[in-house]
PDB file of N, CA and C in Angstrom:
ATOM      1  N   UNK A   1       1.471   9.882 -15.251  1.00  0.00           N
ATOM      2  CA  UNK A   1       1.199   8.681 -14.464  1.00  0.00           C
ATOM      3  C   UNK A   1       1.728   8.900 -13.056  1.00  0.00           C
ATOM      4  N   UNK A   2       0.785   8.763 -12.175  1.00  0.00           N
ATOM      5  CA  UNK A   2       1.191   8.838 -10.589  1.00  0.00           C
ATOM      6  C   UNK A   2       1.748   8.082 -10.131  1.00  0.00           C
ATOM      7  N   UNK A   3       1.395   6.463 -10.354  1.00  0.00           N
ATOM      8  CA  UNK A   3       2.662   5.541  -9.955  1.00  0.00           C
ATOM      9  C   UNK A   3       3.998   5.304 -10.285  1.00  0.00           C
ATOM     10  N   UNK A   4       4.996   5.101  -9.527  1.00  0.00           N
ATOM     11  CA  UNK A   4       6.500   5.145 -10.331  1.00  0.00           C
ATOM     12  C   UNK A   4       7.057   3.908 -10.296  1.00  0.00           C
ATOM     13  N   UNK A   5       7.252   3.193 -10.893  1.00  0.00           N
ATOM     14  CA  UNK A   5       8.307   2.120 -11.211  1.00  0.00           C
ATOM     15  C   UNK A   5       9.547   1.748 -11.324  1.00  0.00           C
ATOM     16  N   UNK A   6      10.474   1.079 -10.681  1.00  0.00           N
ATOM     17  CA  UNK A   6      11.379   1.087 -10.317  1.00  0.00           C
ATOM     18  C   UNK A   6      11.929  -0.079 -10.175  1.00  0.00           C
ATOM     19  N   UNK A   7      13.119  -0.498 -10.834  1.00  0.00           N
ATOM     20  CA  UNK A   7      13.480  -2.286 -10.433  1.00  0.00           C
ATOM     21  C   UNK A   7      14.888  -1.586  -9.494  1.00  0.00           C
ATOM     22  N   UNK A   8      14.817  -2.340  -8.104  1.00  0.00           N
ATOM     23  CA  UNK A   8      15.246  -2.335  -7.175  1.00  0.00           C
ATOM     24  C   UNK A   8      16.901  -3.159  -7.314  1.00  0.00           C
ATOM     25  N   UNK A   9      17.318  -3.619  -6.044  1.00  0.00           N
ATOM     26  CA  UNK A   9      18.332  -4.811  -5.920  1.00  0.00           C
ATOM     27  C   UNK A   9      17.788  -5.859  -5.710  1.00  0.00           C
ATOM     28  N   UNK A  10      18.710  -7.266  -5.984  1.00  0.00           N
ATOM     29  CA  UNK A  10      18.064  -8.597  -5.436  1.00  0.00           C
ATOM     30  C   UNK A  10      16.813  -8.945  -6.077  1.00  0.00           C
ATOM     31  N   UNK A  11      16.775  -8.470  -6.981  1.00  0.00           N
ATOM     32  CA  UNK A  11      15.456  -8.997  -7.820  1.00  0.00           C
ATOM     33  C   UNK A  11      14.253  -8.149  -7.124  1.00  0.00           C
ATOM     34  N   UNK A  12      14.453  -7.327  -6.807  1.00  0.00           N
ATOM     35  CA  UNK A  12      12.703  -6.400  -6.202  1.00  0.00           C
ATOM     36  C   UNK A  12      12.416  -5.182  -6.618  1.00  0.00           C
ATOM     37  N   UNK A  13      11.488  -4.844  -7.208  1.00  0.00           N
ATOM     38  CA  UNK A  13      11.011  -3.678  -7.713  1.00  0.00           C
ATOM     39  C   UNK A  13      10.411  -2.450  -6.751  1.00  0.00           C
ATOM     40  N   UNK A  14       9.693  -1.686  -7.059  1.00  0.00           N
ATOM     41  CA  UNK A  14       9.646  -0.696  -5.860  1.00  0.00           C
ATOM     42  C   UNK A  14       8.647   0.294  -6.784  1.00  0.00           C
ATOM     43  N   UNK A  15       7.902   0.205  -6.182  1.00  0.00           N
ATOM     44  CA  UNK A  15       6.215   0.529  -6.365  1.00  0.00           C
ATOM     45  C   UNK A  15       5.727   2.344  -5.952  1.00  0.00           C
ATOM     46  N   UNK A  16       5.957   3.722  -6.395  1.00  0.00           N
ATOM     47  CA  UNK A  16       5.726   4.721  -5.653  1.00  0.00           C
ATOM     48  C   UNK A  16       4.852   5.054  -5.987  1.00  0.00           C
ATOM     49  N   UNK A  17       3.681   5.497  -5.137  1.00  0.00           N
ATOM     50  CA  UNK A  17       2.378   6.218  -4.885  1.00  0.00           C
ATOM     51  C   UNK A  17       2.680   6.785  -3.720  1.00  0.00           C
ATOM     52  N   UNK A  18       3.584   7.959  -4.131  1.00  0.00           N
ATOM     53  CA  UNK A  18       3.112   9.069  -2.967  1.00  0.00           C
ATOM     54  C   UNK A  18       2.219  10.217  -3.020  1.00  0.00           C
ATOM     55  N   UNK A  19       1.403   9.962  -4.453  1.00  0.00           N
ATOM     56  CA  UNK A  19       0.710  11.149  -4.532  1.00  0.00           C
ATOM     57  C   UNK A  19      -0.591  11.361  -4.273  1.00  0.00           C
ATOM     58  N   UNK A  20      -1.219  10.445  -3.350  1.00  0.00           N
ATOM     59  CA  UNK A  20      -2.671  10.572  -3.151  1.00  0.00           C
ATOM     60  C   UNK A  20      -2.207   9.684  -1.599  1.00  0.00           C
ATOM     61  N   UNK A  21      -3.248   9.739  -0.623  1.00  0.00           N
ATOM     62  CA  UNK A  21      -3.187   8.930   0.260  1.00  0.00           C
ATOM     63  C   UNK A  21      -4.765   8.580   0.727  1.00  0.00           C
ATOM     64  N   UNK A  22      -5.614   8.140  -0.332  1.00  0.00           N
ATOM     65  CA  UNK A  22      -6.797   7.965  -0.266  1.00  0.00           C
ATOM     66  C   UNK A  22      -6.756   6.374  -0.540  1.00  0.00           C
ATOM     67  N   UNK A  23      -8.545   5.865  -0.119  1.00  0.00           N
ATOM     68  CA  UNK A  23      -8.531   4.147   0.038  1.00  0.00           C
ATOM     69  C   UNK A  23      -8.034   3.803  -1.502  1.00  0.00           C
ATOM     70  N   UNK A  24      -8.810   4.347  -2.500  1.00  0.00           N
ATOM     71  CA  UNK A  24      -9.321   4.393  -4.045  1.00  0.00           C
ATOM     72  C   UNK A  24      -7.798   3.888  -4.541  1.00  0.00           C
ATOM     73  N   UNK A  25      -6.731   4.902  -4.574  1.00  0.00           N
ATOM     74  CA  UNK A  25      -5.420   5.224  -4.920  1.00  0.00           C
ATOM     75  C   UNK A  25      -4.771   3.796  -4.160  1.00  0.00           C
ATOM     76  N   UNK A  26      -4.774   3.782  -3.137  1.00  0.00           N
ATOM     77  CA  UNK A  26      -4.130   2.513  -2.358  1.00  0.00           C
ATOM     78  C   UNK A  26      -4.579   1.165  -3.280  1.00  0.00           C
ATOM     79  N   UNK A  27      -5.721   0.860  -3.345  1.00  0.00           N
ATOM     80  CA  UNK A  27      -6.222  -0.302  -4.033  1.00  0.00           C
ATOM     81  C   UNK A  27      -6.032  -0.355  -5.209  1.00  0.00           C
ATOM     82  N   UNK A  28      -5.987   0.705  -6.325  1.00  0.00           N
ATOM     83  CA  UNK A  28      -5.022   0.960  -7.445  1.00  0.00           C
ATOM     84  C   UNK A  28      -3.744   0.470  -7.225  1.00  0.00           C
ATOM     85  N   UNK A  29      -3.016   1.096  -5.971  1.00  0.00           N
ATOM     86  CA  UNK A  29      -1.590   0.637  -6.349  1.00  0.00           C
ATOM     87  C   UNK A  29      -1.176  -0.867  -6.207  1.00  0.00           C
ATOM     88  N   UNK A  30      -2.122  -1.265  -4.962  1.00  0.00           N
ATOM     89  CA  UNK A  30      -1.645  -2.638  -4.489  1.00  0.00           C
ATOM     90  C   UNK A  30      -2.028  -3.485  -5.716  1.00  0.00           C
ATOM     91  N   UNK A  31      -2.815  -3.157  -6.845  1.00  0.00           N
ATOM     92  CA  UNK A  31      -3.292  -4.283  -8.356  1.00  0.00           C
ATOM     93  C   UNK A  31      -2.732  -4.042  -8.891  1.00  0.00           C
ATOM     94  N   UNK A  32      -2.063  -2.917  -9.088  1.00  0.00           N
ATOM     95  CA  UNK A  32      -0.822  -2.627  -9.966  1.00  0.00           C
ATOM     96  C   UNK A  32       0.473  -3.574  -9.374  1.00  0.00           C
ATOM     97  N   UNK A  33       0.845  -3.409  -8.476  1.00  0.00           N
ATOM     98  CA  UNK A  33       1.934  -4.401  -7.403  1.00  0.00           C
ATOM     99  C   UNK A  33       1.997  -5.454  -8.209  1.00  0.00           C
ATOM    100  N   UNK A  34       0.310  -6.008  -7.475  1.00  0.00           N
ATOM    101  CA  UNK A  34       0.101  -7.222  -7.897  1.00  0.00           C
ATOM    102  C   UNK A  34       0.505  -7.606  -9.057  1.00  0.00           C
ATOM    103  N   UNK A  35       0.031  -7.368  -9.594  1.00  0.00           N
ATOM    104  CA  UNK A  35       0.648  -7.616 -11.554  1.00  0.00           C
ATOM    105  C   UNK A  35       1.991  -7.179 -11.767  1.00  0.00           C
ATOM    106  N   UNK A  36       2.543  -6.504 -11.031  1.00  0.00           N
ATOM    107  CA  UNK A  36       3.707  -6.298 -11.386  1.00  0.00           C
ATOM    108  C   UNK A  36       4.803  -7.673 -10.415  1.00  0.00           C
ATOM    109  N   UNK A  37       4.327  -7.981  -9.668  1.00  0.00           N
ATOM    110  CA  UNK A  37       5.422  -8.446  -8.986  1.00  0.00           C
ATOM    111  C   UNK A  37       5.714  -9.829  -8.761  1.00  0.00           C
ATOM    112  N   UNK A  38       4.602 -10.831  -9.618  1.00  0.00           N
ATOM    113  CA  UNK A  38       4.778 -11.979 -10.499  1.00  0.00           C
ATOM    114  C   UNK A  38       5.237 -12.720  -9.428  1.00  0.00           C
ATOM    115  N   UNK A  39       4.904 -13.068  -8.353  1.00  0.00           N
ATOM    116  CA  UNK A  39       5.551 -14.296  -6.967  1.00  0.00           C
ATOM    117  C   UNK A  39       6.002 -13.466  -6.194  1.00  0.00           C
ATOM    118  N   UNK A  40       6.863 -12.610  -6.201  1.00  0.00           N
ATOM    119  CA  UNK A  40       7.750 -12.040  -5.591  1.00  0.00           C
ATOM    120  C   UNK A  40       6.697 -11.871  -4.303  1.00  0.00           C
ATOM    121  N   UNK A  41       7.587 -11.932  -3.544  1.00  0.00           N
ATOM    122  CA  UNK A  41       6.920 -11.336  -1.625  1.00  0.00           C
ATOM    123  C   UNK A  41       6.578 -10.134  -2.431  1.00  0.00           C
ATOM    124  N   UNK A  42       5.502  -9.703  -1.304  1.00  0.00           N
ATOM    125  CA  UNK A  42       5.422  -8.323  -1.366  1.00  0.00           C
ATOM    126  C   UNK A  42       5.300  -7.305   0.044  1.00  0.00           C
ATOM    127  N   UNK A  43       6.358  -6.162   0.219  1.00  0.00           N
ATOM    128  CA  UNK A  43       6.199  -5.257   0.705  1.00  0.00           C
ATOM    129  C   UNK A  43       5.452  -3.822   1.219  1.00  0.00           C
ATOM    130  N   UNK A  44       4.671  -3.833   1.450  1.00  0.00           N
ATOM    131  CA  UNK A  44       4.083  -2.208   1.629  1.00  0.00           C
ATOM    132  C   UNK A  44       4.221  -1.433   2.978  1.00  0.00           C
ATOM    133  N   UNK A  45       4.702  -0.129   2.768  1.00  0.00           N
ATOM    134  CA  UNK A  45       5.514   0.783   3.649  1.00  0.00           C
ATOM    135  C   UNK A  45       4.003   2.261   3.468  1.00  0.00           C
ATOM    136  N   UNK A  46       3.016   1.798   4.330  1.00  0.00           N
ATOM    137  CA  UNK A  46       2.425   3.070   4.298  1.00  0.00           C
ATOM    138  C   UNK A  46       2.708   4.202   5.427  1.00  0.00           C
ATOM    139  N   UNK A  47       2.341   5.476   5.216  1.00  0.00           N
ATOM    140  CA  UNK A  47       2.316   6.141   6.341  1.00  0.00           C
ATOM    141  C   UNK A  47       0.808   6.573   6.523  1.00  0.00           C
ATOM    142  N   UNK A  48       0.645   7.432   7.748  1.00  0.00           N
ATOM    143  CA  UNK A  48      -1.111   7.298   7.925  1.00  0.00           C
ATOM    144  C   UNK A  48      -1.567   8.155   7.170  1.00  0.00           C
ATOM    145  N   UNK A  49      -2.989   7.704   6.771  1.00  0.00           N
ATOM    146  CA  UNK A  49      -3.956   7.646   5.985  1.00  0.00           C
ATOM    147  C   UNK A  49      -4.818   9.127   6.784  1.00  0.00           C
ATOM    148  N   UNK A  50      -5.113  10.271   6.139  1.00  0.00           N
ATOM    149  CA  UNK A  50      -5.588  11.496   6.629  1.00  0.00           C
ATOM    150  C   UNK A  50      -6.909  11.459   6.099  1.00  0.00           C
ATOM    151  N   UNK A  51      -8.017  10.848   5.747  1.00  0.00           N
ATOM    152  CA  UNK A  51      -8.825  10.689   4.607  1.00  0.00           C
ATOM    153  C   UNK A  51      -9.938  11.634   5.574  1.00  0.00           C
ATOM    154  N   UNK A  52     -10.250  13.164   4.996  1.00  0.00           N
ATOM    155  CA  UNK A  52     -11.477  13.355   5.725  1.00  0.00           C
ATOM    156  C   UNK A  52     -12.773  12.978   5.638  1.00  0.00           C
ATOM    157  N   UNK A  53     -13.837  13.177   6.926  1.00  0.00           N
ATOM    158  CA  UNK A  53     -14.922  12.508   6.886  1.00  0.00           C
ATOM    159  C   UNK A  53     -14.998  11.134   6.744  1.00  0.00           C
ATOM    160  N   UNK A  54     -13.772  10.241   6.901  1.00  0.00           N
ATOM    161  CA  UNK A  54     -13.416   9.183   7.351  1.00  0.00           C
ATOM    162  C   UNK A  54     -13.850   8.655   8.931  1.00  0.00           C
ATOM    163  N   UNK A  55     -14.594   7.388   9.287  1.00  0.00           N
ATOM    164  CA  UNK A  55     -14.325   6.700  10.481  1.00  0.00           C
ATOM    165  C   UNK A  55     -12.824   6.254  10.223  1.00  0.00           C
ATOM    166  N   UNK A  56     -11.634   6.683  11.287  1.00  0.00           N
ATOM    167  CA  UNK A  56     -10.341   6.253  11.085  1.00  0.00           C
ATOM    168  C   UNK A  56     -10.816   4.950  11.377  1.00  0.00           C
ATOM    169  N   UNK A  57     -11.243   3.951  12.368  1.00  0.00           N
ATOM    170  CA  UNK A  57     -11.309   2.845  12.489  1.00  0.00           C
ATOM    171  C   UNK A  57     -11.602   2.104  11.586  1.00  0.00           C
ATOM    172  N   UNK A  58     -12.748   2.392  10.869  1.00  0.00           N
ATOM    173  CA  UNK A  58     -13.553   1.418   9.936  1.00  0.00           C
ATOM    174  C   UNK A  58     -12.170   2.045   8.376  1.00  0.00           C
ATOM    175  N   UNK A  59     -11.458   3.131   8.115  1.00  0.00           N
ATOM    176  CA  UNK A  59     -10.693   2.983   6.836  1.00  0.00           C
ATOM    177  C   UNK A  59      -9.510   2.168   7.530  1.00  0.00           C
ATOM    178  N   UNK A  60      -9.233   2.300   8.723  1.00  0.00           N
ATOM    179  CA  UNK A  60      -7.992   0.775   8.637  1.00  0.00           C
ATOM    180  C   UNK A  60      -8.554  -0.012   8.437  1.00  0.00           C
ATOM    181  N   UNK A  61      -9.397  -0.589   8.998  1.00  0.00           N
ATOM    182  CA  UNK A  61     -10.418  -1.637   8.716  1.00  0.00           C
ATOM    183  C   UNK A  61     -10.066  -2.009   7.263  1.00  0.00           C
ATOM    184  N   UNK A  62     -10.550  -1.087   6.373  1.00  0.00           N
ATOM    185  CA  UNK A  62     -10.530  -1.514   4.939  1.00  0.00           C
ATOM    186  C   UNK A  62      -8.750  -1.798   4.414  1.00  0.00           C
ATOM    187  N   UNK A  63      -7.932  -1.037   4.995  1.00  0.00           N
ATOM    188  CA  UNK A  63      -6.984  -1.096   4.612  1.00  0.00           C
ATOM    189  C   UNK A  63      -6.326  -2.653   4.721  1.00  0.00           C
ATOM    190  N   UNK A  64      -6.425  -3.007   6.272  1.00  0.00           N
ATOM    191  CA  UNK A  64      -6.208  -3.983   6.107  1.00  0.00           C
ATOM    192  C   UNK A  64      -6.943  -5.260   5.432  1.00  0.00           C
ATOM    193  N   UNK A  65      -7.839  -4.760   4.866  1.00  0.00           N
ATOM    194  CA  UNK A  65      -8.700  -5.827   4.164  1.00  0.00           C
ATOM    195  C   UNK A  65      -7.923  -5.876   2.787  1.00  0.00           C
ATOM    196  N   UNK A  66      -7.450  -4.422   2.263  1.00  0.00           N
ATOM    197  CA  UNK A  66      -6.795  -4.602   1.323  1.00  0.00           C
ATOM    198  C   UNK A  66      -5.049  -5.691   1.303  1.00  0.00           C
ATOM    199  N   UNK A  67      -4.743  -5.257   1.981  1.00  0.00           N
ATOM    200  CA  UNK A  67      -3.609  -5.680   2.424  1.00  0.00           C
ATOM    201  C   UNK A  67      -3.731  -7.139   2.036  1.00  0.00           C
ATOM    202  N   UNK A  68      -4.742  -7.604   2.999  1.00  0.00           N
ATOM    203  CA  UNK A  68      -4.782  -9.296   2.573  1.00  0.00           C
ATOM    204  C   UNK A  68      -5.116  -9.694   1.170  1.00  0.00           C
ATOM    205  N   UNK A  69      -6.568  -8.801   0.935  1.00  0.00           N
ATOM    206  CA  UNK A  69      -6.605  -9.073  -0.363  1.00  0.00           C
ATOM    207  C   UNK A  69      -5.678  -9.330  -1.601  1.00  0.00           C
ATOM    208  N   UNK A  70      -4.515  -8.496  -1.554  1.00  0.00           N
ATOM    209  CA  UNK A  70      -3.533  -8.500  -2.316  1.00  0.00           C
ATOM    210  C   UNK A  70      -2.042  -9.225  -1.341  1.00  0.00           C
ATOM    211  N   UNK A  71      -2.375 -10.260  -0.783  1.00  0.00           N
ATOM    212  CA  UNK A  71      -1.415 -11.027  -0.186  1.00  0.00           C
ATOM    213  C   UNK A  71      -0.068 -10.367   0.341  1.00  0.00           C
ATOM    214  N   UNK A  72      -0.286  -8.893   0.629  1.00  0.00           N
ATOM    215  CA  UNK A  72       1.127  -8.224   1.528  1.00  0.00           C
ATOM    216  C   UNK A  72       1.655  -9.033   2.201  1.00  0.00           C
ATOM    217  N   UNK A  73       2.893  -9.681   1.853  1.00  0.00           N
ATOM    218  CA  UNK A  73       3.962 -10.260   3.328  1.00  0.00           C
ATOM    219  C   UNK A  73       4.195  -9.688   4.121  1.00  0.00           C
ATOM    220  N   UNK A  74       4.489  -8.414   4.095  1.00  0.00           N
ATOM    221  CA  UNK A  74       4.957  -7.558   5.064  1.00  0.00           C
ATOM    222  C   UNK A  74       4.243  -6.175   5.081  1.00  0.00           C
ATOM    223  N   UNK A  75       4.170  -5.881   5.729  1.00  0.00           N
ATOM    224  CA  UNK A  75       3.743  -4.317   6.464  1.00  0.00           C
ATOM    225  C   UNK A  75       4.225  -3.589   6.921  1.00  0.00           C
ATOM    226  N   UNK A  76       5.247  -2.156   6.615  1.00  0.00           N
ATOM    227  CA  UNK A  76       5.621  -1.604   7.592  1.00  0.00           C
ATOM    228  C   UNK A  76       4.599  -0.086   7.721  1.00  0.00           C
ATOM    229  N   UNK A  77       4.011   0.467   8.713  1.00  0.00           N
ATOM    230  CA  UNK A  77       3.787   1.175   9.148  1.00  0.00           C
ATOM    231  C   UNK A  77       4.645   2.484   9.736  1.00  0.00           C
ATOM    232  N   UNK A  78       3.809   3.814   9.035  1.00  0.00           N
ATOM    233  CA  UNK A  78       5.133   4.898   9.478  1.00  0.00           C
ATOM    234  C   UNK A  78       3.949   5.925  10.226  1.00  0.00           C
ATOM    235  N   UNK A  79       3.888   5.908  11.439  1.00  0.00           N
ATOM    236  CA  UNK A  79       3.162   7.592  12.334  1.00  0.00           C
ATOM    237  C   UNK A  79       2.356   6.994  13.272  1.00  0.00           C
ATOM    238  N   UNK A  80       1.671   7.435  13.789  1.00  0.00           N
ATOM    239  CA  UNK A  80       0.820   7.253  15.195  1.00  0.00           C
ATOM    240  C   UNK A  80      -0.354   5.978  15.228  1.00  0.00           C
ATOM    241  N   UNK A  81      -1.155   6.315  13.295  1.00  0.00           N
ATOM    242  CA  UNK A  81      -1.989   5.651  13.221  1.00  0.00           C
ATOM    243  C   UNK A  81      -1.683   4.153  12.427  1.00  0.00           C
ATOM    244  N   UNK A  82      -0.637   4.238  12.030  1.00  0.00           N
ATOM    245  CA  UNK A  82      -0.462   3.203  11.248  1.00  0.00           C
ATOM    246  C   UNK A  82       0.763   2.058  12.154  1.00  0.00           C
ATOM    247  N   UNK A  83       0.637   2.100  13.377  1.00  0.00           N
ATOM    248  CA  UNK A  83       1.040   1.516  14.379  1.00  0.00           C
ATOM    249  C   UNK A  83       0.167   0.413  14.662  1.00  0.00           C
ATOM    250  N   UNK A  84       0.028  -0.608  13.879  1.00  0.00           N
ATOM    251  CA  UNK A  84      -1.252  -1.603  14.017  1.00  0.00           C
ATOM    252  C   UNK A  84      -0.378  -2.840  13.698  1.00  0.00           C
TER     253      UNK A  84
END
């Protein structure tokens, strides 16, 4: 199993998918989150997205579509492209 699970401090768990950095894998993890994290805010800490034969514009695009979709509170962004 590629995702890792983890109960955190303060009541927060901690979600790892570092092993793919494709849209597919992202939207997997954030429904997994989802179900896992029962009210709780939720966090996501990506770094940028290398996806070839990608429009970079139009896969943030989606990303952040995901993002909302799965009600992210927060966003942190890590590298050049994920500065949004």
């Amino acid at each position: 199993m590629r995702l890792e699970f983890k109960k955190g401090n303060n009541n927060c768990i901690l979600i790892n998918d570092s092993y793919s950095t494709d849209i597919d894998s992202l939207s997997i993890a954030l429904h997994f989150l989802q179900q896992q994290a029962k009210g709780l805010s939720k966090t996501v800490i990506l770094s940028d997205f290398l996806q070839a034969g990608s429009d970079p514009e139009l896969l943030y695009e989606n990303i952040l579509g995901q993002l909302q979709k799965h009600k992210i509170a927060r966003f942190i962004g890590i590298g050049e492209k994920c500065n949004w």
